[in-house]
PDB file of N, CA and C in Angstrom:
ATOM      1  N   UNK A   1     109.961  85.626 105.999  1.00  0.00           N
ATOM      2  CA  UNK A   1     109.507  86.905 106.518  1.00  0.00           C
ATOM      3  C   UNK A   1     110.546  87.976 106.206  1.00  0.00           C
ATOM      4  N   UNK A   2     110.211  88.856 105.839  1.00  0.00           N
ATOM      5  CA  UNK A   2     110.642  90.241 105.749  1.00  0.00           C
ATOM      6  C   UNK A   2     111.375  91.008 106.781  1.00  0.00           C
ATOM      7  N   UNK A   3     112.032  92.071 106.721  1.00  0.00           N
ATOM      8  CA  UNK A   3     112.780  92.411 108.634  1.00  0.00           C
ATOM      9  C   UNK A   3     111.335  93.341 108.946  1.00  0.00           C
ATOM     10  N   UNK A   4     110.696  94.093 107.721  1.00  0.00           N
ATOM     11  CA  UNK A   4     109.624  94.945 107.878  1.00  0.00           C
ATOM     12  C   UNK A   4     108.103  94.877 107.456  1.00  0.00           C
ATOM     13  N   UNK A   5     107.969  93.399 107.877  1.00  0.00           N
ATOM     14  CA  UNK A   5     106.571  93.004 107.648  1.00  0.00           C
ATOM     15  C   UNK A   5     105.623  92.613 108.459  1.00  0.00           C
ATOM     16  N   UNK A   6     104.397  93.425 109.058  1.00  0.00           N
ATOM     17  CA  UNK A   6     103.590  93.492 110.027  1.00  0.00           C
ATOM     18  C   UNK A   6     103.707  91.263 110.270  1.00  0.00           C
ATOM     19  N   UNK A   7     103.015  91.188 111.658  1.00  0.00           N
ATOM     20  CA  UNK A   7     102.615  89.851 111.302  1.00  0.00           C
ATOM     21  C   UNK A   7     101.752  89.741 110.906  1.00  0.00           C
ATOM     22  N   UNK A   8     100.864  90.473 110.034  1.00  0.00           N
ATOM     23  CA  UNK A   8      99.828  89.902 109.119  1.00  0.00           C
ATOM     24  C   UNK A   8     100.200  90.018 107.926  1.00  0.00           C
ATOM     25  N   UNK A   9     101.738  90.737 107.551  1.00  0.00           N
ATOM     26  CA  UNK A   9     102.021  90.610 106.261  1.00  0.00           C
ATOM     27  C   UNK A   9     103.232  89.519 105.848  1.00  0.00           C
ATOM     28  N   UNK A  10     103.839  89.143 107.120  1.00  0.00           N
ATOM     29  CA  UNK A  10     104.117  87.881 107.159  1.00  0.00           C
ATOM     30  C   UNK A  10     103.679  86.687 107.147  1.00  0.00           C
ATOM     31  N   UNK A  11     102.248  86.858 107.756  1.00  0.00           N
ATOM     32  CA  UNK A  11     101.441  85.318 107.484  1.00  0.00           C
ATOM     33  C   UNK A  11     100.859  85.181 106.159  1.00  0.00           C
ATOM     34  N   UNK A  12     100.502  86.953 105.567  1.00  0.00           N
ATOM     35  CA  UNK A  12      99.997  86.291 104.084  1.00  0.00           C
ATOM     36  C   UNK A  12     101.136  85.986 103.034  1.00  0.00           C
ATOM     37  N   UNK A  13     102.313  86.795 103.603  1.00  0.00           N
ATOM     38  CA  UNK A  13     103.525  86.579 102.974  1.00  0.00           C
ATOM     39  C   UNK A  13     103.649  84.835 102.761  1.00  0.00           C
ATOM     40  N   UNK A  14     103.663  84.386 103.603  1.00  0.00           N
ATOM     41  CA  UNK A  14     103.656  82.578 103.924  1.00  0.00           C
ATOM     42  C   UNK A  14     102.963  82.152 102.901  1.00  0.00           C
ATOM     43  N   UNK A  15     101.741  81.931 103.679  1.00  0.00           N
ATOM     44  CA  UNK A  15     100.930  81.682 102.529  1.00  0.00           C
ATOM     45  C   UNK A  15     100.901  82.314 101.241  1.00  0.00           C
ATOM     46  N   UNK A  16     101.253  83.155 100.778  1.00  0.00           N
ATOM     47  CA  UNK A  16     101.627  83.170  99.269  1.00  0.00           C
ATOM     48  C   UNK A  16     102.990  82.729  98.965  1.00  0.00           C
ATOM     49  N   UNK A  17     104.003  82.297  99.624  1.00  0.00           N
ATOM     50  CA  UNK A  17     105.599  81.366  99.107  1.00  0.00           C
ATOM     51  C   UNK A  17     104.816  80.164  99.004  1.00  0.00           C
ATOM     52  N   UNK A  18     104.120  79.650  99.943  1.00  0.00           N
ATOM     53  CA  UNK A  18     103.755  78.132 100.122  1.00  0.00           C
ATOM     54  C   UNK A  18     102.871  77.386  98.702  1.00  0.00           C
ATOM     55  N   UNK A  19     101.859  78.901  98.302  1.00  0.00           N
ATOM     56  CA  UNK A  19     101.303  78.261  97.224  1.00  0.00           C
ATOM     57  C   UNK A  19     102.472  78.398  95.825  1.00  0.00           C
ATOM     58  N   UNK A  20     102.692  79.694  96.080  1.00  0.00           N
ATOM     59  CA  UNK A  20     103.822  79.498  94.762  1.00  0.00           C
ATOM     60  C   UNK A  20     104.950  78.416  94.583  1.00  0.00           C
ATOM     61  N   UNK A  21     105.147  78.270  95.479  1.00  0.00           N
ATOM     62  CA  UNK A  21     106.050  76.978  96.129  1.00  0.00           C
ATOM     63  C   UNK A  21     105.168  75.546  95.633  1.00  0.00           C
ATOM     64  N   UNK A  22     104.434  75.629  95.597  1.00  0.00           N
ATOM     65  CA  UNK A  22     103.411  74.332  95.099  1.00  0.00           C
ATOM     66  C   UNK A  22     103.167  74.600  93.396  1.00  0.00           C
ATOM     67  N   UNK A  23     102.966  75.408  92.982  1.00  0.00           N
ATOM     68  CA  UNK A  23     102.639  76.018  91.527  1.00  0.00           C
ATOM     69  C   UNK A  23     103.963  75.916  90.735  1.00  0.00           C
ATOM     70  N   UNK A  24     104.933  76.441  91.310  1.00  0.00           N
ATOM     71  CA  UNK A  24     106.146  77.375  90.304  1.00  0.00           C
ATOM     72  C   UNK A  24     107.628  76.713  90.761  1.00  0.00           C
ATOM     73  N   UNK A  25     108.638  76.902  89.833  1.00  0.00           N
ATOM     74  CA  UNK A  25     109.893  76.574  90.489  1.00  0.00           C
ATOM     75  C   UNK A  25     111.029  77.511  91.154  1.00  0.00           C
ATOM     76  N   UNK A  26     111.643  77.504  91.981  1.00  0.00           N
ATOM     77  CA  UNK A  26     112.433  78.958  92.693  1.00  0.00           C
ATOM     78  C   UNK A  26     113.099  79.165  90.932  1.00  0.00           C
ATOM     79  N   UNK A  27     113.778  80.765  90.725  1.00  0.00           N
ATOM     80  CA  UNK A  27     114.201  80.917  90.283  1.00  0.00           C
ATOM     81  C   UNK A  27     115.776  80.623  90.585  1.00  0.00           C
ATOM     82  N   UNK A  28     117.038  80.401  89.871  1.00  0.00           N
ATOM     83  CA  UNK A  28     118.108  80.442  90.174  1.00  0.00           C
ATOM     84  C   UNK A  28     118.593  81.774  90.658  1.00  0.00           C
ATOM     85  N   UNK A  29     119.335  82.059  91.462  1.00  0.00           N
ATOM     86  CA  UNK A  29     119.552  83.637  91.824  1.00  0.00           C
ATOM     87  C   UNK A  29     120.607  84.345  90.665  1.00  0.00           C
ATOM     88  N   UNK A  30     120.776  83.514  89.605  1.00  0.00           N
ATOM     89  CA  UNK A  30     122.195  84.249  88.973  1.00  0.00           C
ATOM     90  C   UNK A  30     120.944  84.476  87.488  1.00  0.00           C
ATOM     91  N   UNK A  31     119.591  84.434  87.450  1.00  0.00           N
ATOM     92  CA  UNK A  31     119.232  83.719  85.925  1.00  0.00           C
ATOM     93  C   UNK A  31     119.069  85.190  85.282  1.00  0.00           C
ATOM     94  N   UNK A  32     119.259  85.269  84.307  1.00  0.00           N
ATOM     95  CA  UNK A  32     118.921  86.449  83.361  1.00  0.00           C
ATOM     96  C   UNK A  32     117.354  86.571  83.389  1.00  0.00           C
ATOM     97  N   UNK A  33     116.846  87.842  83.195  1.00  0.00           N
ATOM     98  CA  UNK A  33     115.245  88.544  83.427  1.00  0.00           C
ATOM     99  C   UNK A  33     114.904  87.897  81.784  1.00  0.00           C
ATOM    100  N   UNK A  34     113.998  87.334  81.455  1.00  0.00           N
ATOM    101  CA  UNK A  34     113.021  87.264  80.744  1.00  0.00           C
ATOM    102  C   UNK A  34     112.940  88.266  79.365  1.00  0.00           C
ATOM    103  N   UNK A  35     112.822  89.699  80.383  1.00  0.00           N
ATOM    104  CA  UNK A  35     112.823  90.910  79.396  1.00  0.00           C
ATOM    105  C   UNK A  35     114.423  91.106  78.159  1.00  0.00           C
ATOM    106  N   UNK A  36     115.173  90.162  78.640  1.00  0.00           N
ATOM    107  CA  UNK A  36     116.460  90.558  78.551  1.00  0.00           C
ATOM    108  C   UNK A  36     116.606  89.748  76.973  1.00  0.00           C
ATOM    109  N   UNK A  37     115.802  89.234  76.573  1.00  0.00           N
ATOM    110  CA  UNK A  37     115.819  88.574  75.964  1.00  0.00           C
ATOM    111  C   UNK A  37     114.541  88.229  74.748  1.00  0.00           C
ATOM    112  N   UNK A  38     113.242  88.995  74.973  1.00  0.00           N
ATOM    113  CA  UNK A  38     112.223  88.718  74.166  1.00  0.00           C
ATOM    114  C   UNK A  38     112.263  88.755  72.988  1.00  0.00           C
ATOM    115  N   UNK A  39     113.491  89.735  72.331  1.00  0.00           N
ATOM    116  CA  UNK A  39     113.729  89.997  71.239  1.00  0.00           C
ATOM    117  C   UNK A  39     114.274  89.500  70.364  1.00  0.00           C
ATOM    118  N   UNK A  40     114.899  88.357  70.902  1.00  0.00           N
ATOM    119  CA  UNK A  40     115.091  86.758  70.528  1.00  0.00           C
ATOM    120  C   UNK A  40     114.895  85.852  70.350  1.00  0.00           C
ATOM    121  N   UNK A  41     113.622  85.963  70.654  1.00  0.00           N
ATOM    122  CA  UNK A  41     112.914  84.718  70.484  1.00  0.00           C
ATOM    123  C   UNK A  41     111.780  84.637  69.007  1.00  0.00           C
ATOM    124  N   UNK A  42     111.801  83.014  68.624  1.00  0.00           N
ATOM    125  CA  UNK A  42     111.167  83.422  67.458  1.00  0.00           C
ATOM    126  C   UNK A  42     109.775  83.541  67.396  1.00  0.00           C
ATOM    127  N   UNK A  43     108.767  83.762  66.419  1.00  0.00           N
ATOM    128  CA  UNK A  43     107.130  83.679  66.680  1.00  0.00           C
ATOM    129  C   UNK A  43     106.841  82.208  67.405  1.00  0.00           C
ATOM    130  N   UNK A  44     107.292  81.065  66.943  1.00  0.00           N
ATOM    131  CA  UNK A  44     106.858  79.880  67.809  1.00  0.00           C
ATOM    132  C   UNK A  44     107.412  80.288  69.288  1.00  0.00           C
ATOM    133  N   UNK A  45     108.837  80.688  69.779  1.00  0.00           N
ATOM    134  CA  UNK A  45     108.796  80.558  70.912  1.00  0.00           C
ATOM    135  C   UNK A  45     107.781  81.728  71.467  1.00  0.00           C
ATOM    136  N   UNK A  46     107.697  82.708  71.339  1.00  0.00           N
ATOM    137  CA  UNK A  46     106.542  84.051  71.428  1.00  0.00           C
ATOM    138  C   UNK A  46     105.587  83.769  72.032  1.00  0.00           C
ATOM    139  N   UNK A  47     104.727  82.641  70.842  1.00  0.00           N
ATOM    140  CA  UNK A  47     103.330  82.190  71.293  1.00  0.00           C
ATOM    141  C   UNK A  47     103.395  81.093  71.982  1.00  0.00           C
ATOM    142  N   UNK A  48     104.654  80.530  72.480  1.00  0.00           N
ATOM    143  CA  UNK A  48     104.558  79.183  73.131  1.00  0.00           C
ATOM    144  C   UNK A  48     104.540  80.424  75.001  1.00  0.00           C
ATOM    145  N   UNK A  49     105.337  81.384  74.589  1.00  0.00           N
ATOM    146  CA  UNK A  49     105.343  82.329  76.334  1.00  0.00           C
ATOM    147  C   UNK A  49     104.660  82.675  76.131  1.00  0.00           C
ATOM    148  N   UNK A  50     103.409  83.146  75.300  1.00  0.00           N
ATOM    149  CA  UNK A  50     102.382  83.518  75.913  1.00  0.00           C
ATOM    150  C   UNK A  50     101.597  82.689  75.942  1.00  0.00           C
ATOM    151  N   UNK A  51     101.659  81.530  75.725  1.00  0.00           N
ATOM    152  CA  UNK A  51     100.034  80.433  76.342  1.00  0.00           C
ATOM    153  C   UNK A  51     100.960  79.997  77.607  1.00  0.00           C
ATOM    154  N   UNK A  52     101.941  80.307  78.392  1.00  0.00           N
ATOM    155  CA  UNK A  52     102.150  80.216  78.967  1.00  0.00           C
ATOM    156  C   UNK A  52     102.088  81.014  80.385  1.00  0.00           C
ATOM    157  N   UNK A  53     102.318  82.221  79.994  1.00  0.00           N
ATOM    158  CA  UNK A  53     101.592  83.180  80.584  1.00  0.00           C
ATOM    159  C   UNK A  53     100.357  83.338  80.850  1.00  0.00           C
ATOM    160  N   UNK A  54      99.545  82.910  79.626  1.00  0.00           N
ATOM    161  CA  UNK A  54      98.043  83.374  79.923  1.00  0.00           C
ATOM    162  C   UNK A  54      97.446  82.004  80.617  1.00  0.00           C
ATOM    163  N   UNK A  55      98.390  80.763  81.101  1.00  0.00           N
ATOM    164  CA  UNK A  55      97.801  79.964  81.584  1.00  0.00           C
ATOM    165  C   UNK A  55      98.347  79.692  83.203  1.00  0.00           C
ATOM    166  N   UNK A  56      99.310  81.044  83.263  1.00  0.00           N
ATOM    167  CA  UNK A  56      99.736  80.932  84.364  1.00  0.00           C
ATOM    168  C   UNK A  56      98.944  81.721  85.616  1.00  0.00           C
ATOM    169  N   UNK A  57      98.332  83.057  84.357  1.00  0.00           N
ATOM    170  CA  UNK A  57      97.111  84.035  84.960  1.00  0.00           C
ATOM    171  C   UNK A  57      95.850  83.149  85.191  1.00  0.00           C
ATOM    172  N   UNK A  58      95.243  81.976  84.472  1.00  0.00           N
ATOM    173  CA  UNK A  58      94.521  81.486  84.582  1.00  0.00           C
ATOM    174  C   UNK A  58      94.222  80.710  86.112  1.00  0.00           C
ATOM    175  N   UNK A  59      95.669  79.794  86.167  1.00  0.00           N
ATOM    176  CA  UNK A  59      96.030  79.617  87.535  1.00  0.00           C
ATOM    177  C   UNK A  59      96.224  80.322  89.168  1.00  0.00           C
ATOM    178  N   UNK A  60      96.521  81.455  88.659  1.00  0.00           N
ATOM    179  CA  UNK A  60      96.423  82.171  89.599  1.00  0.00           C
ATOM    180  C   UNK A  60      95.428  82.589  90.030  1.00  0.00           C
ATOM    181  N   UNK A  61      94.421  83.290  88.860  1.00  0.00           N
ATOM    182  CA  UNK A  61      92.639  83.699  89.225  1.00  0.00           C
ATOM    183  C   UNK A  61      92.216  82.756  89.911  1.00  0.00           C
ATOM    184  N   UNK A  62      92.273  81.217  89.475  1.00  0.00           N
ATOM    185  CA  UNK A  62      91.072  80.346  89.787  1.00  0.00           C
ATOM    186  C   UNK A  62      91.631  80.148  91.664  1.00  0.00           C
ATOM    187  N   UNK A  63      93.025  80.225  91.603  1.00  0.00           N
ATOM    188  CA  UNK A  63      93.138  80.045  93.070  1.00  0.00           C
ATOM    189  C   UNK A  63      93.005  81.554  94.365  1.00  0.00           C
ATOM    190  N   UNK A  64      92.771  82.388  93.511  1.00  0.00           N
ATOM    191  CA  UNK A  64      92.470  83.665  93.905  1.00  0.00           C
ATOM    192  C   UNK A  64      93.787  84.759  94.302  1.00  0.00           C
ATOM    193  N   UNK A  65      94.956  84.020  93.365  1.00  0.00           N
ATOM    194  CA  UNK A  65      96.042  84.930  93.943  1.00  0.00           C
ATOM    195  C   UNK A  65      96.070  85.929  92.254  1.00  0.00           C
ATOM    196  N   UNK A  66      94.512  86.532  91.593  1.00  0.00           N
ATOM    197  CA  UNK A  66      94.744  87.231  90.801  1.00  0.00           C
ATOM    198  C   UNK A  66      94.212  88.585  90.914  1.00  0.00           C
ATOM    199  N   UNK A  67      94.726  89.623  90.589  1.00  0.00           N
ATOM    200  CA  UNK A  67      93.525  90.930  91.222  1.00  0.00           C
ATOM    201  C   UNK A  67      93.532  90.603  92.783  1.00  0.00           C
ATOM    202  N   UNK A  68      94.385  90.731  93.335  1.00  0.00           N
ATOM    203  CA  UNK A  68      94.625  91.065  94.918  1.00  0.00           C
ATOM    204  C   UNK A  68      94.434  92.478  95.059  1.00  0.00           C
ATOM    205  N   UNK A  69      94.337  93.005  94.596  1.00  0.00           N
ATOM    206  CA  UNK A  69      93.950  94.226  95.679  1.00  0.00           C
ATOM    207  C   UNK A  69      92.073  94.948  94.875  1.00  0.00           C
ATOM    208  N   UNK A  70      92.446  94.066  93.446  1.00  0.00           N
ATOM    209  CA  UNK A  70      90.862  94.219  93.212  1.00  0.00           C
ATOM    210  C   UNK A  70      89.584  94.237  93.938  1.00  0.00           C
ATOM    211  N   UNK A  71      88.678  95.079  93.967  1.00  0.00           N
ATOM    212  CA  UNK A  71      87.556  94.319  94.600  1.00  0.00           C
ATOM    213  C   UNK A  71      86.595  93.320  94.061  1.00  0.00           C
ATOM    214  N   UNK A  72      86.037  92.400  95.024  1.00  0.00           N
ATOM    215  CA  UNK A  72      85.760  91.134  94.625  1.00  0.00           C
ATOM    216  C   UNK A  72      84.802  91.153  93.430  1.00  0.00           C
ATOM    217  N   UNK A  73      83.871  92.011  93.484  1.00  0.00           N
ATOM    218  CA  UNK A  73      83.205  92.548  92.732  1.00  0.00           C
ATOM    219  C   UNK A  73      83.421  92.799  91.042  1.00  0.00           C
ATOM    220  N   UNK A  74      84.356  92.181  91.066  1.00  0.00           N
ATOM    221  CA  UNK A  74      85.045  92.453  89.646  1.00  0.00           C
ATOM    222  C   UNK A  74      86.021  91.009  89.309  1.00  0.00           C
ATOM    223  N   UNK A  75      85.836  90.519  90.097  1.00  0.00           N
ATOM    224  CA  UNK A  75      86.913  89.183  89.932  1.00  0.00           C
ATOM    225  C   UNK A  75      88.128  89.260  91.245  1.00  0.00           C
ATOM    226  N   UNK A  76      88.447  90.106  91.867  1.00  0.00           N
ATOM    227  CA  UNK A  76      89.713  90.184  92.265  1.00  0.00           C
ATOM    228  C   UNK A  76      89.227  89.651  93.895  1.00  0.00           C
ATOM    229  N   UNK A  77      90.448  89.953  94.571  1.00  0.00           N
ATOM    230  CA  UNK A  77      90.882  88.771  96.072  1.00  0.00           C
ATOM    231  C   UNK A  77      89.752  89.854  97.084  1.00  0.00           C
ATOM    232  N   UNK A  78      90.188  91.617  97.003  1.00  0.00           N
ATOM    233  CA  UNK A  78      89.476  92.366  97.851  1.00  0.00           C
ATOM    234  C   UNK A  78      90.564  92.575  98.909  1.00  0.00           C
ATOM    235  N   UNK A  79      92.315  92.216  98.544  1.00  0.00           N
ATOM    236  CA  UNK A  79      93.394  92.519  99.585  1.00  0.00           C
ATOM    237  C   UNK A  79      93.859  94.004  99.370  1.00  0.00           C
ATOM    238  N   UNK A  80      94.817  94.238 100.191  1.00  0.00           N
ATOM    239  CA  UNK A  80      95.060  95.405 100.356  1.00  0.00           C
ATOM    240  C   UNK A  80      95.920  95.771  98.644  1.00  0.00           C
ATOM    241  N   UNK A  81      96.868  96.915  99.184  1.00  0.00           N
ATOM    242  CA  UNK A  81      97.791  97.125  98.037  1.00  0.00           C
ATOM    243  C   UNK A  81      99.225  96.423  98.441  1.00  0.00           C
ATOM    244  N   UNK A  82      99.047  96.671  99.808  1.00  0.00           N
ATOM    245  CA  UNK A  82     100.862  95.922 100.718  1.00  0.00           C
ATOM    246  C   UNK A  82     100.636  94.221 100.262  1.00  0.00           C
ATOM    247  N   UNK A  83      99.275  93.761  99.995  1.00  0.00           N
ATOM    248  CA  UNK A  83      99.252  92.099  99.983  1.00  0.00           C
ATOM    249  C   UNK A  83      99.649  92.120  98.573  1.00  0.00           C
ATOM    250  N   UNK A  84      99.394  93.175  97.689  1.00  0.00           N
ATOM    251  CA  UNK A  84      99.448  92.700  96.231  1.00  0.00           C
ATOM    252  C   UNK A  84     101.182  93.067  95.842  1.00  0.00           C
ATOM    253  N   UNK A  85     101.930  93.909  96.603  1.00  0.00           N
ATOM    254  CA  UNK A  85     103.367  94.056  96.290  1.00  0.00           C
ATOM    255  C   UNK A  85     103.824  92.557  97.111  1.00  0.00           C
ATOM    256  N   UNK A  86     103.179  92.419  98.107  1.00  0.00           N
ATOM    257  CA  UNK A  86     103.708  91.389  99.030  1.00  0.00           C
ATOM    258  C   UNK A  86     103.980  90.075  97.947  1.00  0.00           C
ATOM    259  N   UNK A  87     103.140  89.519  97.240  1.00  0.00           N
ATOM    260  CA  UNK A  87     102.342  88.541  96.285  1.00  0.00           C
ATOM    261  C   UNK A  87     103.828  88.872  94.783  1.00  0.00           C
ATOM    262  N   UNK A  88     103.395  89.680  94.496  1.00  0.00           N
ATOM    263  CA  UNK A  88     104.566  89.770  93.469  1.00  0.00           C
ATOM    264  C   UNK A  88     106.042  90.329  93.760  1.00  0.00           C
ATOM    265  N   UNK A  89     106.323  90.240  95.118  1.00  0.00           N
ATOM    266  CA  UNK A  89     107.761  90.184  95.602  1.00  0.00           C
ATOM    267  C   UNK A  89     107.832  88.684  95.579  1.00  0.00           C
ATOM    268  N   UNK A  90     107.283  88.073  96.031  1.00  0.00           N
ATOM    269  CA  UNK A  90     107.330  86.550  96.446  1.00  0.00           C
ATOM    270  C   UNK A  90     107.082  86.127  94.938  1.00  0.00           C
ATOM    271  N   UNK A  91     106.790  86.616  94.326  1.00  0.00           N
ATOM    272  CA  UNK A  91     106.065  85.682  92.725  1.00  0.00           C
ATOM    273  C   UNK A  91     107.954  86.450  91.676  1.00  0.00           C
ATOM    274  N   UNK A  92     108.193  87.067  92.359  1.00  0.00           N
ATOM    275  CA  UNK A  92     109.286  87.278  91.084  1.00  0.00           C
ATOM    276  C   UNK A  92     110.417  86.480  91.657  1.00  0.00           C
ATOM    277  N   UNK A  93     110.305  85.363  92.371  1.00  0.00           N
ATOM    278  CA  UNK A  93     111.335  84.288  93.096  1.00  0.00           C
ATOM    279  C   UNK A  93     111.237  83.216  92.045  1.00  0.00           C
ATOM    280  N   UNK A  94     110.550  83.027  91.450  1.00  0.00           N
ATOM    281  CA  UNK A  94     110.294  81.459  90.677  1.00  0.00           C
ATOM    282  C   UNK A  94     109.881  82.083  89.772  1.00  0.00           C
ATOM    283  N   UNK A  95     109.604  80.707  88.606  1.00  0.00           N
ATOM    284  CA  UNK A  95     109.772  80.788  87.606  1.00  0.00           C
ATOM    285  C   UNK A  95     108.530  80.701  87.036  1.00  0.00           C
TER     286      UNK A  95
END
């Protein structure tokens, strides 16, 4: 929990560590950003992060943590905008 998170943005807070926590691995707190580095990598590693990516979005839709603040109507959860920062504060912890 957060020092400034309603308790309903703490319980969805939960429940979104718990599934990412089941999905993903914590990040190390010292690790270099991703971005820091794309420009290094060669076309195999490239397309190996992005079927990785696009199978990580895949995962996320089917369990409904994609388009959170989307309306359902379109694919997305139908959460607020605080659930969808909430969701990718907690999602930039792991890997």
């Amino acid at each position: 929990m957060e020092p400034f998170d309603s308790p309903t943005e703490a319980a969805f807070r939960a429940e979104a560590h718990a599934w990412l926590s089941s999905h993903a691995s914590p990040l190390p707190i010292d690790r270099v950003a991703p971005s820091a580095i794309i420009a290094e990598w060669t076309p195999e590693e490239e397309e190996e992060k992005l079927a990785e990516a696009q199978e990580w979005q895949r995962l996320k839709y089917d369990a409904g943590w994609a388009g959170i603040s989307w309306p359902k109507a379109v694919g997305g959860r139908g959460g607020s905008v605080m659930e969808d920062l909430i969701f990718r504060d907690e999602e930039a912890t792991f890997d």
